[in-house]
Protein backbone atom coordinates (compact mmCIF):
# COMPACT_ATOMS: atom_id res chain seq x y z
CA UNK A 1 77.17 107.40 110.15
CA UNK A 2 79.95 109.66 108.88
CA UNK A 3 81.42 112.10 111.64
CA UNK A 4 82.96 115.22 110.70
CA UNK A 5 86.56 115.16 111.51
CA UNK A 6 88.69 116.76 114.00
CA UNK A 7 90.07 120.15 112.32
CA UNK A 8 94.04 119.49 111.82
CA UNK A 9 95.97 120.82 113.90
CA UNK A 10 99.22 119.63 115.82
CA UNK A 11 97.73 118.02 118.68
CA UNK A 12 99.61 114.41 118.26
CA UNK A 13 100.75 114.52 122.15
CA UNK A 14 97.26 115.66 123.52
CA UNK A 15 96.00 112.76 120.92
CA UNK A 16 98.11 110.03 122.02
CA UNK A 17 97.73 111.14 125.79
CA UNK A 18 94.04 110.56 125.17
CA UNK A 19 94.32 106.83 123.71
CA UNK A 20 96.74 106.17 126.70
CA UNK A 21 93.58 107.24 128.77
CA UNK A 22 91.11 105.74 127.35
CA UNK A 23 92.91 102.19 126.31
CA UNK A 24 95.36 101.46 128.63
CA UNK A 25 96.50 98.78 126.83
CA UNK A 26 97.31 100.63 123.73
CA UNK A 27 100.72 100.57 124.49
CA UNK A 28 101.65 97.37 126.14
CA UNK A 29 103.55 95.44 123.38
CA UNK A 30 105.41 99.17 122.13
CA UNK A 31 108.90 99.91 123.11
CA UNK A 32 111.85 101.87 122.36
CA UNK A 33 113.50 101.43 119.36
CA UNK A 34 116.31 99.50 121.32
CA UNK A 35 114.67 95.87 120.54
CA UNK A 36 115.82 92.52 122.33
CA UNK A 37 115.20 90.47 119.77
CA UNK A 38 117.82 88.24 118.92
CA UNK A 39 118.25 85.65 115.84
CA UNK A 40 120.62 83.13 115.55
CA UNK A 41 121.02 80.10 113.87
CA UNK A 42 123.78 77.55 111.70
CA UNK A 43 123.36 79.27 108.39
CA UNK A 44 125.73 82.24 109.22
CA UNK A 45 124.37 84.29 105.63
CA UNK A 46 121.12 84.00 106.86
CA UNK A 47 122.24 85.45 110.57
CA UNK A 48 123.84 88.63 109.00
CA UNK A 49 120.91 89.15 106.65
CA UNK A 50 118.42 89.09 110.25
CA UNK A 51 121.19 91.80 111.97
CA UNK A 52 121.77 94.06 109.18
CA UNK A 53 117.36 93.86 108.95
CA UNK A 54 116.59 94.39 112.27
CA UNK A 55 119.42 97.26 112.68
CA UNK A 56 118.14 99.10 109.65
CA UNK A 57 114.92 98.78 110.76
CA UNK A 58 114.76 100.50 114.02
CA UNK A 59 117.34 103.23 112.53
CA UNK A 60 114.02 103.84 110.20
CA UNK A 61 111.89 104.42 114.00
CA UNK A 62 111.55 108.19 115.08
CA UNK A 63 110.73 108.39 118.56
CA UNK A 64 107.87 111.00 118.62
CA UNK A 65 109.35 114.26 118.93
CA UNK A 66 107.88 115.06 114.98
CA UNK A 67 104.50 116.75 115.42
CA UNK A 68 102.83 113.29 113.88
CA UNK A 69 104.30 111.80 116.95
CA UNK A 70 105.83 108.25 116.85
CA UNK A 71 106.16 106.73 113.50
CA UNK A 72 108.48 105.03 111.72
CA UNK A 73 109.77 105.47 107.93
CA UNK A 74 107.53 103.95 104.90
CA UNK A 75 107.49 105.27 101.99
CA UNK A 76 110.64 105.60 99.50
CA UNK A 77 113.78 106.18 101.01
CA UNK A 78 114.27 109.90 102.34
CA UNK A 79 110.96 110.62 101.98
CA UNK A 80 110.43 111.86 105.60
CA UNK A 81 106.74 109.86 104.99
CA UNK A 82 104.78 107.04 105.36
CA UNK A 83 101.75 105.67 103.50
CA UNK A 84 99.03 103.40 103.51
CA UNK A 85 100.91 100.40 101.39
CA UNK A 86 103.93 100.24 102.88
CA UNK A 87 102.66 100.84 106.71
CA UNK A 88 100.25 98.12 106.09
CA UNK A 89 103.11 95.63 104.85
CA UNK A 90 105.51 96.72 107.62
CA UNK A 91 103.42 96.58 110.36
CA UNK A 92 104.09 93.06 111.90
CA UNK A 93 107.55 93.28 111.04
CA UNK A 94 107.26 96.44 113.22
CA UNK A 95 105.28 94.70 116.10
CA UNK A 96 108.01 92.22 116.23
CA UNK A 97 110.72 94.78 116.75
CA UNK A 98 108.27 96.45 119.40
CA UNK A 99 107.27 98.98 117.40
CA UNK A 100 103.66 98.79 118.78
CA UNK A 101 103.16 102.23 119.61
CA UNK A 102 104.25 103.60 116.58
CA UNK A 103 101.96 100.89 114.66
CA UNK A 104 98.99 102.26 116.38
CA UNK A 105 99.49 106.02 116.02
CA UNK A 106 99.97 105.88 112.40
CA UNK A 107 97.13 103.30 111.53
CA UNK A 108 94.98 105.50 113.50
CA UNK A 109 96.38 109.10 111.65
CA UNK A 110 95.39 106.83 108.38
CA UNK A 111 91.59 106.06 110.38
CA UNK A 112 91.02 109.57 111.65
CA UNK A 113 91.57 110.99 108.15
CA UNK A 114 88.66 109.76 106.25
CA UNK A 115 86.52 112.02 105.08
CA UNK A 116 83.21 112.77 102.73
CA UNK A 117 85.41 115.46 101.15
CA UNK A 118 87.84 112.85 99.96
CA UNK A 119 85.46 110.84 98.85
CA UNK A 120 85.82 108.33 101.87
CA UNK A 121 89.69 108.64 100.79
CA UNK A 122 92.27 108.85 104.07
CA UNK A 123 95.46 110.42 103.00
CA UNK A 124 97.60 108.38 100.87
CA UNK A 125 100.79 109.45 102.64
CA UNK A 126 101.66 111.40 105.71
CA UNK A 127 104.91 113.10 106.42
CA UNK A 128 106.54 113.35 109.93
CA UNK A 129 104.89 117.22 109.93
CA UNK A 130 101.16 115.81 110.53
CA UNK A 131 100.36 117.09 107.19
CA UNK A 132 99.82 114.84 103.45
CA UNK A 133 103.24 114.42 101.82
CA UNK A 134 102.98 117.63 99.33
CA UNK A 135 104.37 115.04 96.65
CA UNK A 136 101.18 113.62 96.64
CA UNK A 137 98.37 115.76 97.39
CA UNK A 138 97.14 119.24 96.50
CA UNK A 139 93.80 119.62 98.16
CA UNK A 140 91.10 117.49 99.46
CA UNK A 141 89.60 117.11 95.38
CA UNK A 142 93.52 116.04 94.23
CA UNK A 143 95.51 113.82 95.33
CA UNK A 144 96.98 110.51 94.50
CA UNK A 145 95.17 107.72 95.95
CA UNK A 146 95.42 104.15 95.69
CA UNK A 147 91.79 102.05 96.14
CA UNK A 148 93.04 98.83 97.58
CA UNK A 149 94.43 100.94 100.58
CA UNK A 150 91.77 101.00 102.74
CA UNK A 151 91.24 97.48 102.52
CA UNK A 152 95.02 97.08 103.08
CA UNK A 153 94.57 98.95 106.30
CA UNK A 154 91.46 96.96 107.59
CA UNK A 155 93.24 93.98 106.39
CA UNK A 156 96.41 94.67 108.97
CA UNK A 157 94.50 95.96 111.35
CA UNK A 158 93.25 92.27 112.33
CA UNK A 159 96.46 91.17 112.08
CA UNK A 160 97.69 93.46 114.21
CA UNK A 161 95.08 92.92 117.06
CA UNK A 162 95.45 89.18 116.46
CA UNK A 163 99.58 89.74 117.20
CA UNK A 164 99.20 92.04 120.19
CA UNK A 165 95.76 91.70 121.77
CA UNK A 166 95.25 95.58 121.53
CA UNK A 167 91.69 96.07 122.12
CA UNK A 168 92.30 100.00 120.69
CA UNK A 169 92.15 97.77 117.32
CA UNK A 170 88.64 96.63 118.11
CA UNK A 171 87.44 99.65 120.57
CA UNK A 172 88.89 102.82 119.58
CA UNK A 173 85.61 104.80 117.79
CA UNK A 174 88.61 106.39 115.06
CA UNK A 175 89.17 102.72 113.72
CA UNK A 176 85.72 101.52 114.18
CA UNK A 177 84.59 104.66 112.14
CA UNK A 178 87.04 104.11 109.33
CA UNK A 179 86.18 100.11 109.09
CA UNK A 180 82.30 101.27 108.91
CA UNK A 181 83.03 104.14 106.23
CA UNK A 182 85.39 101.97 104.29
CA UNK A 183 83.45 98.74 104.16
CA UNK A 184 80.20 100.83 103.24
CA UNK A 185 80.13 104.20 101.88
CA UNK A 186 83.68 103.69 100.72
CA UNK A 187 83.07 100.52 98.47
CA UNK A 188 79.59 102.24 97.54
CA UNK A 189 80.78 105.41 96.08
CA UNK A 190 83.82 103.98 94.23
CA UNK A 191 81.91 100.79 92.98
CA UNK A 192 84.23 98.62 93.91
CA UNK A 193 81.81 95.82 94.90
CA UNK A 194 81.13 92.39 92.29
CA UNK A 195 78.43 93.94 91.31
CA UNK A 196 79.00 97.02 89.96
CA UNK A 197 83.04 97.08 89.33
CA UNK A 198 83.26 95.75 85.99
CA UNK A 199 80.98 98.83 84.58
CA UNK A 200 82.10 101.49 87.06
CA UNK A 201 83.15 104.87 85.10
CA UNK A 202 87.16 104.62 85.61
CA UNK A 203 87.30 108.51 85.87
CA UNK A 204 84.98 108.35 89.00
CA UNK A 205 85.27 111.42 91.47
CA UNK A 206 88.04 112.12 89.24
CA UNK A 207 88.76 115.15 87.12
CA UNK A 208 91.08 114.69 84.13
CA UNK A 209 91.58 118.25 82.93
CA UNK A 210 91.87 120.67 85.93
CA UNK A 211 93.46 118.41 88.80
CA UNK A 212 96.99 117.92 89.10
CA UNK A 213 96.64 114.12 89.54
CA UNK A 214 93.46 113.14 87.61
CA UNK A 215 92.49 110.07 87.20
CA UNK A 216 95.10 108.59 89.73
CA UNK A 217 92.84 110.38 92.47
CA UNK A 218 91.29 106.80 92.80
CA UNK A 219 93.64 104.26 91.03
CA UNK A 220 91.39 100.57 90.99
CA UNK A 221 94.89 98.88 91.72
CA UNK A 222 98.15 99.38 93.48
CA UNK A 223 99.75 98.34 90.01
CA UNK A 224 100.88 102.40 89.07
CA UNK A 225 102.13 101.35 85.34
CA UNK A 226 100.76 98.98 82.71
CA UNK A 227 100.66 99.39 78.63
CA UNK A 228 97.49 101.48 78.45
CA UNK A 229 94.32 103.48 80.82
CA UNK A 230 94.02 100.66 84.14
CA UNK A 231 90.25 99.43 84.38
CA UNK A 232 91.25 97.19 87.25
CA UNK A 233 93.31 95.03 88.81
CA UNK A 234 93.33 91.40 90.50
CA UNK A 235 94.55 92.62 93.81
CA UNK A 236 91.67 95.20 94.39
CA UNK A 237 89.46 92.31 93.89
CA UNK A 238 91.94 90.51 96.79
CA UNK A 239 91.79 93.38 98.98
CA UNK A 240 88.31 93.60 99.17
CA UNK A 241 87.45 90.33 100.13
CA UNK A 242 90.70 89.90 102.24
CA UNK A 243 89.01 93.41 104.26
CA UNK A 244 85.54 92.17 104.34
CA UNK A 245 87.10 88.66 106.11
CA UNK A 246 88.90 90.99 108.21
CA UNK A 247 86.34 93.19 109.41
CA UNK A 248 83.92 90.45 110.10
CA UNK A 249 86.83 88.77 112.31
CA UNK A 250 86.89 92.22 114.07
CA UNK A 251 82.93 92.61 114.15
CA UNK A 252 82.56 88.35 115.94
CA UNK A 253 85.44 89.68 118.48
CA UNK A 254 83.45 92.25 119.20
CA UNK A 255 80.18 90.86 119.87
CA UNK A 256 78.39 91.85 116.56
CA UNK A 257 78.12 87.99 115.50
CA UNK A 258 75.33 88.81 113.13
CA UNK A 259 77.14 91.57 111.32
CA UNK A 260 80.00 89.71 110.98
CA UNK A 261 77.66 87.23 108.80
CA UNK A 262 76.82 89.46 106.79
CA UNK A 263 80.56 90.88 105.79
CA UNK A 264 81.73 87.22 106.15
CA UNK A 265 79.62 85.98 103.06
CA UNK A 266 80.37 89.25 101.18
CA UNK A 267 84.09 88.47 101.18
CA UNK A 268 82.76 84.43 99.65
CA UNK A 269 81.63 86.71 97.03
CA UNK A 270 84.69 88.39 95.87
CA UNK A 271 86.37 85.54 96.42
CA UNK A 272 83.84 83.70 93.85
CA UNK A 273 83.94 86.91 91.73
CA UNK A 274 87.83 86.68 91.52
CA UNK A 275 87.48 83.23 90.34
CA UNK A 276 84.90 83.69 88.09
CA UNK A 277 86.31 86.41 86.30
CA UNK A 278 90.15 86.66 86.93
CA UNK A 279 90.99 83.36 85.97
CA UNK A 280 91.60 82.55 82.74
CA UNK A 281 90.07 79.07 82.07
CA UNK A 282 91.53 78.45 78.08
CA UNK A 283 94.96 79.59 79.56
CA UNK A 284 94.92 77.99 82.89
CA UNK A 285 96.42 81.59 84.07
CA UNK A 286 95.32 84.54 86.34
CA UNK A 287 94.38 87.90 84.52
CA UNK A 288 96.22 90.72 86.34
CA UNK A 289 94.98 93.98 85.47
CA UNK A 290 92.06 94.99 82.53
CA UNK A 291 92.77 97.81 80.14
CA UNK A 292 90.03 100.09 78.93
CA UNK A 293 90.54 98.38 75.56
CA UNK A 294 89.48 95.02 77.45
CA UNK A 295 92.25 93.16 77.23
CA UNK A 296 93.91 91.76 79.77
CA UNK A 297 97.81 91.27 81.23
CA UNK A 298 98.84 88.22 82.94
CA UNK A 299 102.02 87.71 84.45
CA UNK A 300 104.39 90.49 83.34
CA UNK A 301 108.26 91.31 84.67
CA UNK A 302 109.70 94.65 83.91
CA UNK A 303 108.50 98.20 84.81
CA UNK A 304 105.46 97.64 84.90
CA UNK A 305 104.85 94.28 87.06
CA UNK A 306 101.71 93.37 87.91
CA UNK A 307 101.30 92.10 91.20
CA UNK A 308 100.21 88.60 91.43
CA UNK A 309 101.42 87.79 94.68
CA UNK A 310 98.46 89.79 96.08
CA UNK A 311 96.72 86.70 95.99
CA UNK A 312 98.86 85.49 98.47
CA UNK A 313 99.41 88.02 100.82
CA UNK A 314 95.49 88.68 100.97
CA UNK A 315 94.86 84.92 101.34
CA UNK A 316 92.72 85.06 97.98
CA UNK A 317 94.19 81.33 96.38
CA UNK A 318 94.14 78.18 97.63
CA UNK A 319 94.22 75.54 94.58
CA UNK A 320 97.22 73.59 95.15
CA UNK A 321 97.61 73.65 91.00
CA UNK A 322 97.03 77.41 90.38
CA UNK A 323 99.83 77.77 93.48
CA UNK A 324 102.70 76.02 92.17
CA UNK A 325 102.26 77.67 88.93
CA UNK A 326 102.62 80.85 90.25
CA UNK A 327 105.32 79.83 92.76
CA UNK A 328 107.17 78.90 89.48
CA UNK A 329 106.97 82.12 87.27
CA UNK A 330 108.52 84.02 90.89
CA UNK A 331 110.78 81.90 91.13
CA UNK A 332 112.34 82.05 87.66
CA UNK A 333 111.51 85.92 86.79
CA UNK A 334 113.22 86.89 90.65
CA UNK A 335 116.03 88.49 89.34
CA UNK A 336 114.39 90.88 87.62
CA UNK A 337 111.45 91.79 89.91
CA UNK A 338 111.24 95.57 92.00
CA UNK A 339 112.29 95.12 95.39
CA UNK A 340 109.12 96.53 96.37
CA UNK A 341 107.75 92.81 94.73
CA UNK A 342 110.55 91.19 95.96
CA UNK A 343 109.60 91.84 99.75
CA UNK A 344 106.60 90.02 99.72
CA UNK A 345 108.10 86.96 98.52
CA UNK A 346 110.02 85.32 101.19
CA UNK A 347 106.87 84.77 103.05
CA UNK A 348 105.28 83.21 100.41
CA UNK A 349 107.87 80.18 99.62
CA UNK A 350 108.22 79.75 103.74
CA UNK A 351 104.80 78.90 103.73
CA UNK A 352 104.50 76.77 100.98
CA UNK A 353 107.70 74.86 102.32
CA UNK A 354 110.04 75.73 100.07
CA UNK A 355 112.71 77.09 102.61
CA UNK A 356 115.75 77.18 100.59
CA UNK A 357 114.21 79.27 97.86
CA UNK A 358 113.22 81.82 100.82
CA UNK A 359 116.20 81.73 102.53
CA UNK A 360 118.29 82.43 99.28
CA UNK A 361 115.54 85.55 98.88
CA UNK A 362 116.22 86.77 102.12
CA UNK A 363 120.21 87.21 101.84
CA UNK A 364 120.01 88.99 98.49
CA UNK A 365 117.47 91.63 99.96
CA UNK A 366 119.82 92.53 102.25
CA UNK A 367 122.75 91.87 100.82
CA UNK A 368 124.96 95.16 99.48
CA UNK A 369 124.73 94.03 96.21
CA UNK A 370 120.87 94.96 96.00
CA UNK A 371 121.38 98.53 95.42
CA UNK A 372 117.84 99.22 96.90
CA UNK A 373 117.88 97.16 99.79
CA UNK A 374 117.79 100.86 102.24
CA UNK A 375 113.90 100.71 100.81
CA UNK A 376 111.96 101.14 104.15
CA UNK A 377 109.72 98.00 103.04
CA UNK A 378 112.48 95.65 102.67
CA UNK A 379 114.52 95.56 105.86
CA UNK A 380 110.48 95.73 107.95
CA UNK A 381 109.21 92.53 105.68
CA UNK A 382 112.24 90.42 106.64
CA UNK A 383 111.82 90.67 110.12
CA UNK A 384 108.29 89.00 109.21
CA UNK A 385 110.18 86.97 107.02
CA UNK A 386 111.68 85.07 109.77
CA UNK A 387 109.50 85.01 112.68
CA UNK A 388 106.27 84.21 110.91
CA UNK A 389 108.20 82.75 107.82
CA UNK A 390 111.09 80.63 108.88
CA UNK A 391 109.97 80.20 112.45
CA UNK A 392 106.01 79.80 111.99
CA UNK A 393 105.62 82.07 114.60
CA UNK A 394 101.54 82.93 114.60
CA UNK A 395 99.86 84.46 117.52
CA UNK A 396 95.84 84.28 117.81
CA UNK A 397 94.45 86.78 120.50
CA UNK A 398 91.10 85.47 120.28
CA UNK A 399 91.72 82.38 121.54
CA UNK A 400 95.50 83.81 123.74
CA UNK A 401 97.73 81.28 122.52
CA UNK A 402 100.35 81.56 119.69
CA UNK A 403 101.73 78.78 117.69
CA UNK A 404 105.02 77.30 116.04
CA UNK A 405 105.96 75.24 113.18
CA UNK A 406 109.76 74.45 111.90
CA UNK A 407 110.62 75.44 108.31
CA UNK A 408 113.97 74.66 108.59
CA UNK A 409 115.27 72.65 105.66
CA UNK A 410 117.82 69.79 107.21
CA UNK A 411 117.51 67.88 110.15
CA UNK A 412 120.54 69.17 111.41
CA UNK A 413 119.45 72.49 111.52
CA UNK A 414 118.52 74.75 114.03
CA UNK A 415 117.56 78.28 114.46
CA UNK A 416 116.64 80.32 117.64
CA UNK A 417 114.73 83.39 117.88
CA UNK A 418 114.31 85.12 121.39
CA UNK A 419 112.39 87.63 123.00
CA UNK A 420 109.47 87.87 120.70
CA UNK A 421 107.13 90.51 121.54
CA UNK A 422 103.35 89.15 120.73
CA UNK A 423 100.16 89.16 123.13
CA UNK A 424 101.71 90.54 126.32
CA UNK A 425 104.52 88.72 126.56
CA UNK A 426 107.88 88.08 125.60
CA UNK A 427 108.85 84.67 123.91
CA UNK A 428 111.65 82.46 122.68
CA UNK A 429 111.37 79.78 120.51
CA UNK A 430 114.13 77.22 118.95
CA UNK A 431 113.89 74.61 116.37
CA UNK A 432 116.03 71.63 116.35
CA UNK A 433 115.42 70.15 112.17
CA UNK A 434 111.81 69.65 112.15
CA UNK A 435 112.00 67.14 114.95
CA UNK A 436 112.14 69.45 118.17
CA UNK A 437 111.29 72.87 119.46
CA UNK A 438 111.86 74.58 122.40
CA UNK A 439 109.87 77.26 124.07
CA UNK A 440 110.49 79.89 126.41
CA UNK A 441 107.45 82.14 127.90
CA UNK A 442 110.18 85.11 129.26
CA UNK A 443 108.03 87.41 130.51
CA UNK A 444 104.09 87.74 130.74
CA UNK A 445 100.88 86.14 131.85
CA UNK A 446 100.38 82.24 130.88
CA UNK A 447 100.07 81.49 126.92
CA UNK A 448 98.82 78.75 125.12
CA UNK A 449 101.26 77.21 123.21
CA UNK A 450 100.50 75.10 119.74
CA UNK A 451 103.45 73.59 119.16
CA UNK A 452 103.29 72.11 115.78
CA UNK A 453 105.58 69.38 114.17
CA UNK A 454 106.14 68.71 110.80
CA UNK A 455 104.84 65.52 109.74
CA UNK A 456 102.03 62.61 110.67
CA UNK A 457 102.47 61.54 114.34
CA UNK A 458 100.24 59.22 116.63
CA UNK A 459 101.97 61.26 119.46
CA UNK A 460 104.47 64.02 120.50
CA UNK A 461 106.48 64.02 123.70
CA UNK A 462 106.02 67.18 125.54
CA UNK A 463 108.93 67.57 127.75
CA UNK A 464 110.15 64.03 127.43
CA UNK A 465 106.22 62.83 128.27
CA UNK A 466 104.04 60.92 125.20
CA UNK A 467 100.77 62.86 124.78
CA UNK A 468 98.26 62.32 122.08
CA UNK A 469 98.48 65.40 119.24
CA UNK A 470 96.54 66.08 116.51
CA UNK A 471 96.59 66.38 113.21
CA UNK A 472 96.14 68.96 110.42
CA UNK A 473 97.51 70.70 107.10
CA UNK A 474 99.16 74.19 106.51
CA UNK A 475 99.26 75.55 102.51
CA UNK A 476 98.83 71.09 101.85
CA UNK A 477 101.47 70.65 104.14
CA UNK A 478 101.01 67.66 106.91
CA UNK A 479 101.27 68.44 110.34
CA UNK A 480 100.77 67.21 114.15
CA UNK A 481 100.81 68.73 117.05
CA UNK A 482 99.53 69.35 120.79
CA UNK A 483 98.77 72.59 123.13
CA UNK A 484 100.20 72.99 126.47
CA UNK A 485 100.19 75.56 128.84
CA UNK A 486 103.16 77.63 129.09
CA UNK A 487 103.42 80.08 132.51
CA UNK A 488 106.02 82.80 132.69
CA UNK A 489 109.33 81.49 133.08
CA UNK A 490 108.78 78.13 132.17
CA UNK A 491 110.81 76.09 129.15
CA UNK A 492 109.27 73.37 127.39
CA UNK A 493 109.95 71.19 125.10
CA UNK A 494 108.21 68.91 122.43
CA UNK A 495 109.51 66.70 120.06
CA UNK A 496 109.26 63.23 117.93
CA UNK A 497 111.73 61.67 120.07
């Protein structure tokens, strides 16, 4: 059921005292914008990229004295702003830098915002006044508005309350309101579903003569060029069933196990869809965006790039074939790719274990010779980079454990990131090659650590002792490991040998 929104007004400190009340735990993973995390390892390059990252980072972090309260910079550079793309990309990079507060106010200024008069639209972007960014919105029938962003959104969301634990993620009636609305009414009205997308009316709840912004109030893709009138594009296809995965994940943690059936088997659907109609079986190559003249681009580099490595970051591929290929065309067409592309990259070679080619991405974001590396995006994403990239720091709050896996490239090798914020705790980890890691729980209640080796192993010693581990894959990548408790203060170790 849609609820008529709070009337604007600038009421950010009476708002945020009110979460504070009514979920204490809102807050527990935000703090100032002086973080304690530290990186260091034996590729110095690499070190200064992390510094120069983290620095501009938190000089991007405003510390709530604006009338939208705390928030932190995302949008283009200068913009005073932040919208729903970049926030959602930024946001564990955030978290990491203990940035959870802001995280939490913005998402829910994006959640609160959604409205019938909008067409089940939030606003795109939001300026540090608590009011749309002028640049892109004129009144409630014309604005700019990108579709994929409230699946974005629902998409981090998760994420966010799998990093942090935050039960305002799962609790707090704004977001709940906003998944309902978006995963409903939202995909109803714009057609966005299987179903119906592929004859939707492109000009939907659009007005092409009178409006300032016509037809991009409701673009079907976050892909803003292209050769001709966009029909759609792969990654609101991704988004979708990336947000329907997400919001059943939020529905099962919330006791609603048989609604989260229901949105579970919708997102097998796009995910069938995107294979059934994106890829391009006489090719052997994804379709990226459809053209009102029903053709089709593929994979494109230039000014208007189509954004493949959606599939990726929304968990939408998995063929080990289809992967490489597009691993390949990044790889070669790099140098010429928006830094706005660029950013999502790094992640996506850690995890598919090619370290070098991540690392090398990495130093040239931030190195002075990218003349856009200030971007808000950039310096956010490679915080992610190397906790969740290089590091293989992931954190599960259903089940209160986090876990580790060495990407590092040589055996002599090491790298050492400290005082991780994630659950409620702080954490340092170090790898040693792929043969050893060492783990610090700093500060917090006990965590579950799965500490996860590279390779095939009939055992693991954990703390010089042999224990039986397990064995699994991550992106076709072998892997063993064990879990062992890991109380505040305590160091442990596990390794091959």
């Amino acid at each position: 059921m849609y609820t008529k929104p709070l009337a604007r007004k600038d009421c950010s400190t009476f708002f945020l005292f009110l979460v504070f009340i009514l979920f204490p735990d809102a807050f527990s993973a935000s703090a100032q914008t002086r973080s304690t995390l530290s990186f260091n390892s034996n590729d110095t390059a690499l070190n200064t990229a992390f510094d120069w990252a983290k620095n501009q980072a938190l000089s991007l972090a405003h510390s709530g004295a604006d009338p939208v309260g705390l928030w932190y910079e995302a949008a283009l550079p200068n913009r005073e702003a932040f919208c729903m793309r970049d926030v959602s990309h930024q946001a564990i990079g955030a978290e990491i830098l203990g940035l959870g507060g802001h995280n939490l106010n913005m998402f829910l200024h994006f959640a609160k915002n959604i409205s019938v008069a909008k067409d089940y639209c939030s606003y795109w972007e939001i300026n540090r006044y608590n009011l749309p960014a002028p640049v892109d919105y004129s009144n409630d029938q014309d604005f700019w508005y990108n579709l994929p962003a409230n699946f974005d959104v629902i998409f981090n969301a998760n994420r966010l309350y799998q990093w942090t634990g935050n039960t305002a993620y799962l609790k707090h009636p704004d977001f709940m309101r906003f998944y309902a609305l978006s995963m409903d009414e939202y995909v109803k009205h714009w057609e966005l579903s299987s179903d119906k997308v592929l004859s939707r009316n492109r000009a939907l709840h659009t007005s092409t003569t009178t409006n300032r912004f016509g037809i991009n109030r409701g673009i079907p893709t976050y892909n803003e060029g292209g050769r001709g009138e966009t029909l759609l594009g792969i990654d609101m296809t991704a988004s979708l069933a990336a947000a329907y995965q997400a919001y059943a994940m939020l529905l099962k943690q919330s006791g609603d196990k048989a609604k989260a059936a229901i949105f579970a088997k919708k997102a097998q659907q796009e995910l069938q869809f995107l294979d059934d109609f994106w890829w391009d079986k006489k090719l052997n190559a994804y379709r990226s965006v459809w053209y009102a003249d029903r053709t089709f681009d593929y994979f494109m580099v230039g000014k208007d790039q189509a954004f493949l490595h959606y599939l990726f970051y929304f968990n939408a591929i998995s063929d080990p074939t289809k992967i490489a290929a597009l691993l390949a065309e990044y790889q070669a067409h790099y140098p010429q790719l928006i830094v706005e592309l660029k950013s999502y990259l790094p992640m996506v070679f850690y995890n598919h274990g090619q370290t070098k080619v991540a690392n090398d991405m990495v130093i040239e974001l931030c190195s002075p010779a990218n003349k856009r590396r200030d971007y808000p995006e950039n310096a956010y994403t490679i915080i992610e980079d190397i906790t969740r990239g290089l590091m293989g720091i992931q954190v599960n709050a259903t089940e209160g454990s986090f876990a580790t896996l060495s990407r590092l490239e040589k055996t002599s090798d090491w790298a050492e990131l400290k005082q991780v914020p994630l659950l409620s705790n702080l954490v340092s980890v170090k790898h040693v090659g792929q043969q050893k890691t060492i783990a610090i729980n700093e500060k917090g209640p006990n965590l579950k650590w799965v500490a996860q080796i590279p390779g095939s192993h009939s055992f693991l010693l954990v703390n010089g002792v042999k224990k039986k581990c397990k064995s699994s894959k991550i992106t076709g990548q072998n892997y063993s490991y064990v879990t062992v408790d890991l109380p505040m203060g305590k160091t442990v170790t596990v390794s091959i040998e």
